[in-house]
N, C-alpha and C. Protein backbone atom coordinates (compact mmCIF):
# COMPACT_ATOMS: atom_id res chain seq x y z
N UNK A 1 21.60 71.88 83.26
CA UNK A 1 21.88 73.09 83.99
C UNK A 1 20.72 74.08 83.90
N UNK A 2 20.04 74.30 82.83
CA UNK A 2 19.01 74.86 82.99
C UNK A 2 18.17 74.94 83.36
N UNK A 3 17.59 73.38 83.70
CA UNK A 3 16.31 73.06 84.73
C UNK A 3 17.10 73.71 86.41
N UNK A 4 18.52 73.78 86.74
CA UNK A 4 18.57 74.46 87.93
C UNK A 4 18.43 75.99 88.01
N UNK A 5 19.19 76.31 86.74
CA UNK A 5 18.98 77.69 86.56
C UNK A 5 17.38 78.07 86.69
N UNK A 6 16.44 77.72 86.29
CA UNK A 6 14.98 78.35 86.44
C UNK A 6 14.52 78.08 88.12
N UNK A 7 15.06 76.93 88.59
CA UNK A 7 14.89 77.35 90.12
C UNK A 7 15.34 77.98 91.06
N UNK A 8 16.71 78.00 90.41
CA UNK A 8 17.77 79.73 91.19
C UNK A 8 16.54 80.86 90.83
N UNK A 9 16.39 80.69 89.36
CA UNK A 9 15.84 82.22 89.33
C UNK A 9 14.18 82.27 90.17
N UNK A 10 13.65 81.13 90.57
CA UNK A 10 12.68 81.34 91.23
C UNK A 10 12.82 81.80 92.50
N UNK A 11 13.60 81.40 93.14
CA UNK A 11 14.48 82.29 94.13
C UNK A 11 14.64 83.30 94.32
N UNK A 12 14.68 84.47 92.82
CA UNK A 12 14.74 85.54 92.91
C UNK A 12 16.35 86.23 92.91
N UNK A 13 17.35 85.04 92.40
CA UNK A 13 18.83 85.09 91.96
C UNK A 13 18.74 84.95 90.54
N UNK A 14 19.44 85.99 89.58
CA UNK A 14 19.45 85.95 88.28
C UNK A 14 20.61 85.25 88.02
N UNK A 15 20.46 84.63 86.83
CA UNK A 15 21.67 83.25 85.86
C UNK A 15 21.87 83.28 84.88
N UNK A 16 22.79 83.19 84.47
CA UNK A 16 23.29 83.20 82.60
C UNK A 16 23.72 81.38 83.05
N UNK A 17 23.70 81.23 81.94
CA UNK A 17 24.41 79.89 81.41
C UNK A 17 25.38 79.85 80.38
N UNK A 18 26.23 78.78 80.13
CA UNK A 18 26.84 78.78 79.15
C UNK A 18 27.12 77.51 78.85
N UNK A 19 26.30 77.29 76.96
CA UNK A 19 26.05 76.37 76.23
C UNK A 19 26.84 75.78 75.46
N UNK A 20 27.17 74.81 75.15
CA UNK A 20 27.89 74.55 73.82
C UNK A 20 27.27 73.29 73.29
N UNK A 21 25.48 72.88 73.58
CA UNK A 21 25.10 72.31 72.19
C UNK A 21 23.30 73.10 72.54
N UNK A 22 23.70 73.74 71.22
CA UNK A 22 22.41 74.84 71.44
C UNK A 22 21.27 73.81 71.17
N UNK A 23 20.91 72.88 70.88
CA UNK A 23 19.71 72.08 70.62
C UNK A 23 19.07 71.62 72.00
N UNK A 24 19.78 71.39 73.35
CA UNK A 24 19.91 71.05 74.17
C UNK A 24 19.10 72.55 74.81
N UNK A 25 19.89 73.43 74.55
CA UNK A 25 19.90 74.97 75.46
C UNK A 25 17.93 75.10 75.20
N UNK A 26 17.36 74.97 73.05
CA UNK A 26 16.42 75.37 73.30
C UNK A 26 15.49 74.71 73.80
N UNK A 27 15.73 73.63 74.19
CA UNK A 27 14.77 72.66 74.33
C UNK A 27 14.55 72.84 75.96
N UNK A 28 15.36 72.54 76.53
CA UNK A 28 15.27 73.08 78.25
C UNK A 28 14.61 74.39 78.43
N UNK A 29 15.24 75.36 77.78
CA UNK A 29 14.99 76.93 77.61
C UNK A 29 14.97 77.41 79.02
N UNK A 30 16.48 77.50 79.34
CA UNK A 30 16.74 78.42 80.18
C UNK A 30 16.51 80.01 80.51
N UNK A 31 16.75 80.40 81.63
CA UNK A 31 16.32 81.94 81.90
C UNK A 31 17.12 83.01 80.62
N UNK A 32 18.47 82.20 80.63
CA UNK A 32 19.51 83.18 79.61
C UNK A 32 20.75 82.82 79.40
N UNK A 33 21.02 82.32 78.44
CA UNK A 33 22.23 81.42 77.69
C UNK A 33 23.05 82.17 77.12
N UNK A 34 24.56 82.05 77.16
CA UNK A 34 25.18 82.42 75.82
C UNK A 34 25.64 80.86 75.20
N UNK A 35 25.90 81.03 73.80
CA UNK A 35 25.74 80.03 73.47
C UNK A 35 27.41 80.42 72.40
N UNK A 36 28.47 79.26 72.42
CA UNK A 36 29.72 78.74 71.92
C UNK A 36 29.66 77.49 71.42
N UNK A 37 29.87 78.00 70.10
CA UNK A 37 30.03 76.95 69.55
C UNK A 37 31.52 75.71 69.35
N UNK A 38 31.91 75.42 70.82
CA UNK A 38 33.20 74.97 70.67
C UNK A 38 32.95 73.24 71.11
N UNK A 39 34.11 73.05 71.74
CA UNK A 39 34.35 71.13 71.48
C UNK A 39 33.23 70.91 72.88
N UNK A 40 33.04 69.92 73.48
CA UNK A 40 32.47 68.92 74.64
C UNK A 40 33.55 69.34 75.72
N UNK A 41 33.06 69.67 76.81
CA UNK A 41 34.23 69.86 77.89
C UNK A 41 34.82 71.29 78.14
N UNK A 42 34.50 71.59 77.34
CA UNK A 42 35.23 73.11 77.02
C UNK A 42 34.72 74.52 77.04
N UNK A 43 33.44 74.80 78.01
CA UNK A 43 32.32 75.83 77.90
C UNK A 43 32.99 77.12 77.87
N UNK A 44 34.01 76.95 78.54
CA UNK A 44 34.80 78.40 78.45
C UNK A 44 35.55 78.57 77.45
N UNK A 45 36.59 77.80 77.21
CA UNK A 45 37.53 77.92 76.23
C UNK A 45 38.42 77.20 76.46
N UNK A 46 39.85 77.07 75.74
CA UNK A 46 40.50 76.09 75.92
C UNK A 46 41.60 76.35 77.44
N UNK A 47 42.06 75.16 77.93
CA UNK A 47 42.71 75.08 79.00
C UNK A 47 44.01 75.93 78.64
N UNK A 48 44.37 76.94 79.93
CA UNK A 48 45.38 78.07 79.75
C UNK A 48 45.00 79.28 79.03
N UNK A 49 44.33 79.34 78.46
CA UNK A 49 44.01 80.27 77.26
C UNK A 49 42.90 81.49 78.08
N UNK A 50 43.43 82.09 79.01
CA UNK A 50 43.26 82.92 79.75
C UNK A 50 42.30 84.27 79.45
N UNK A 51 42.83 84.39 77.96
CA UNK A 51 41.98 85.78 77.48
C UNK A 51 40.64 85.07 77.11
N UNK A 52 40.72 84.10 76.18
CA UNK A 52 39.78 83.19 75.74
C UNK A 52 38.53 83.14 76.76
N UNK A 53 38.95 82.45 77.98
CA UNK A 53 38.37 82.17 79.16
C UNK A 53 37.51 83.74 79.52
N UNK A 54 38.35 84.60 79.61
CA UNK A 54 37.70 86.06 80.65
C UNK A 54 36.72 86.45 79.62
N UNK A 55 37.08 86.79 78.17
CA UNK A 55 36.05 86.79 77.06
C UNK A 55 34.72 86.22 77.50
N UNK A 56 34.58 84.89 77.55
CA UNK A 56 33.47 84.33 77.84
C UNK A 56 33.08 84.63 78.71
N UNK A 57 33.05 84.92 79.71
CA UNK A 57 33.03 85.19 81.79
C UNK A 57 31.99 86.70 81.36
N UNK A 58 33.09 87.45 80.64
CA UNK A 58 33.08 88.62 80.60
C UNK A 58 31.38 88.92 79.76
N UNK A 59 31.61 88.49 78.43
CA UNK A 59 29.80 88.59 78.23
C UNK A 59 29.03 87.89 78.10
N UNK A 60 29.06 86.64 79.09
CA UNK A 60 28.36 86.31 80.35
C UNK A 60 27.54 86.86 80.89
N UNK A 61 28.45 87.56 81.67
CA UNK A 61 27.72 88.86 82.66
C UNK A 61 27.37 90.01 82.02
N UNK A 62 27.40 90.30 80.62
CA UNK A 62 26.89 91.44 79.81
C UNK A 62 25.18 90.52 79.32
N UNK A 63 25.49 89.92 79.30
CA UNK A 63 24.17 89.38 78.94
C UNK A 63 23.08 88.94 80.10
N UNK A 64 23.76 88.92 81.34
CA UNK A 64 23.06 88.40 82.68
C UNK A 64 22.34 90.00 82.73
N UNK A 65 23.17 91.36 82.75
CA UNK A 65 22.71 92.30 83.20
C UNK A 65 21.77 93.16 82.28
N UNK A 66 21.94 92.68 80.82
CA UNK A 66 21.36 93.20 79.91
C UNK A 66 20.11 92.50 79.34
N UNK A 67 20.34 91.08 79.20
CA UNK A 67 19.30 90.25 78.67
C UNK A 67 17.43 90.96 79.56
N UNK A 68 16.66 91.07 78.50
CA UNK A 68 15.38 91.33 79.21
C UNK A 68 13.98 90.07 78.43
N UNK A 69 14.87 89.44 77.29
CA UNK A 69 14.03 88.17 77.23
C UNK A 69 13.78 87.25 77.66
N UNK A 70 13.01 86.72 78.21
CA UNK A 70 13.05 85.27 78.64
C UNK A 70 13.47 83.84 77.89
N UNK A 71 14.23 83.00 78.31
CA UNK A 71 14.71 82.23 77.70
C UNK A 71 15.75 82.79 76.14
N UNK A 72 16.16 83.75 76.38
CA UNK A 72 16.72 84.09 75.69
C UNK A 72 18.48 83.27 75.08
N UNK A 73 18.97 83.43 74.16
CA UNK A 73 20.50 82.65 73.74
C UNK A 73 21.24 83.39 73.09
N UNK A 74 22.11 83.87 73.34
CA UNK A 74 23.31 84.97 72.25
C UNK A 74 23.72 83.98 72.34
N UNK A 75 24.26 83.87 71.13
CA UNK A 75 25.31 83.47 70.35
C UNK A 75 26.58 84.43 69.83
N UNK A 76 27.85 83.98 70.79
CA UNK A 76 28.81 84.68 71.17
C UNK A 76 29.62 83.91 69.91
N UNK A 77 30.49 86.01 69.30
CA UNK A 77 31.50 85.95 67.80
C UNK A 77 32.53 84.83 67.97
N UNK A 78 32.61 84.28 69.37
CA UNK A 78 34.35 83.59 69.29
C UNK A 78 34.03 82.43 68.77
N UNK A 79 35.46 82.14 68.12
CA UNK A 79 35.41 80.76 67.45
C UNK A 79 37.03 79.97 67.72
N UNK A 80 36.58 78.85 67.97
CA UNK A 80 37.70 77.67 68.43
C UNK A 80 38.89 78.13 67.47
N UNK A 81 39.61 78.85 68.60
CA UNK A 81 41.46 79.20 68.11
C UNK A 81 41.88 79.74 66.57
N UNK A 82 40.05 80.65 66.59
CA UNK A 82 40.66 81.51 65.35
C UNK A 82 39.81 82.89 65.78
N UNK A 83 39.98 83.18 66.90
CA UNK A 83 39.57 84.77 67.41
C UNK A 83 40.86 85.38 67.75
N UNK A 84 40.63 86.56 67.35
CA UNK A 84 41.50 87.19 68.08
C UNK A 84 41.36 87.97 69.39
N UNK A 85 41.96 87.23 70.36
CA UNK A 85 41.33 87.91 72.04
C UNK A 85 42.26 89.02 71.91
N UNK A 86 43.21 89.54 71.74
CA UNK A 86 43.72 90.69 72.10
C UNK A 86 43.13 91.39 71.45
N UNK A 87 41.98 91.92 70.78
CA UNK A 87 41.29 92.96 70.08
C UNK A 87 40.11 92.93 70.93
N UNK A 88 39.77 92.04 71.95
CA UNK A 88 38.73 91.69 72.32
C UNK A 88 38.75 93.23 73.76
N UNK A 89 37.56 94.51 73.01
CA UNK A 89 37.55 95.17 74.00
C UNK A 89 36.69 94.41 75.18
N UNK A 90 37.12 95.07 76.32
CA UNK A 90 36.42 94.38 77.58
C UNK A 90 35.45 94.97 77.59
N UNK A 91 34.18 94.98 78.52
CA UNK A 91 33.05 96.06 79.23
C UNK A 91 33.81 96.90 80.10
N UNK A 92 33.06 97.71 80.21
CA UNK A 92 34.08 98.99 81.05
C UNK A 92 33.50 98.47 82.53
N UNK A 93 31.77 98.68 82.15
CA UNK A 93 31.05 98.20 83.64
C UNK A 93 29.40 97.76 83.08
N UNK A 94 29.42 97.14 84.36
CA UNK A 94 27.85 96.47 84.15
C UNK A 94 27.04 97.43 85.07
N UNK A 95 26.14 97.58 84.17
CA UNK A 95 24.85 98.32 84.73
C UNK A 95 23.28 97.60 84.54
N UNK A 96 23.26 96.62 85.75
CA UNK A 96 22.15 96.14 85.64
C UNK A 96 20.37 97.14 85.38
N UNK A 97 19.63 95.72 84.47
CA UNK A 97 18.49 96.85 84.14
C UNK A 97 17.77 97.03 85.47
N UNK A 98 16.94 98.26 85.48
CA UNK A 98 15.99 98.03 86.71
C UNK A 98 14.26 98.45 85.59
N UNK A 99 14.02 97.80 86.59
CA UNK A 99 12.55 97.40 86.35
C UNK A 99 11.54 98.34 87.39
């Protein structure tokens, strides 16, 4: 996914990704990763698990609008079915950087 992601972004369309085997992420070295450490199959979170899911989505796009490194990787707090998403404040709003 990352070798597409760097040709979106040559395009001049910005991309987050989302990882779950970071050895993979640095080696490609995408434009901008978050990186979960959860099972194969599962980049978002587990099936149904709705808050789980928007969590991830959610700073995703905190990191699409904020990230200013290149090839950069957060490594996101959640952990396989021992987070607590209902504490999980949301972003209020994204304010992309300008340059």
């Amino acid at each position: 996914m990352g070798l597409v992601q760097r040709e979106i972004e040559k395009a001049g369309i910005p991309t987050v990704g989302v990882s779950i085997v970071r050895e993979y992420t640095e080696k490609v070295q995408p434009p901008r990763t978050v990186y979960v450490k959860w099972p194969f199959g599962h980049p978002l979170g587990e099936p149904g698990n709705i808050r789980q899911q928007r969590a991830v989505i959610l700073e995703a796009f905190k990191v699409l609008y904020s990230s200013t490194t290149p090839g950069e990787i957060v490594d996101l707090p959640f952990r396989w079915r021992r987070y607590d998403y209902d504490s999980y404040a949301e972003p209020k709003s994204f304010v992309p950087i300008r340059e």
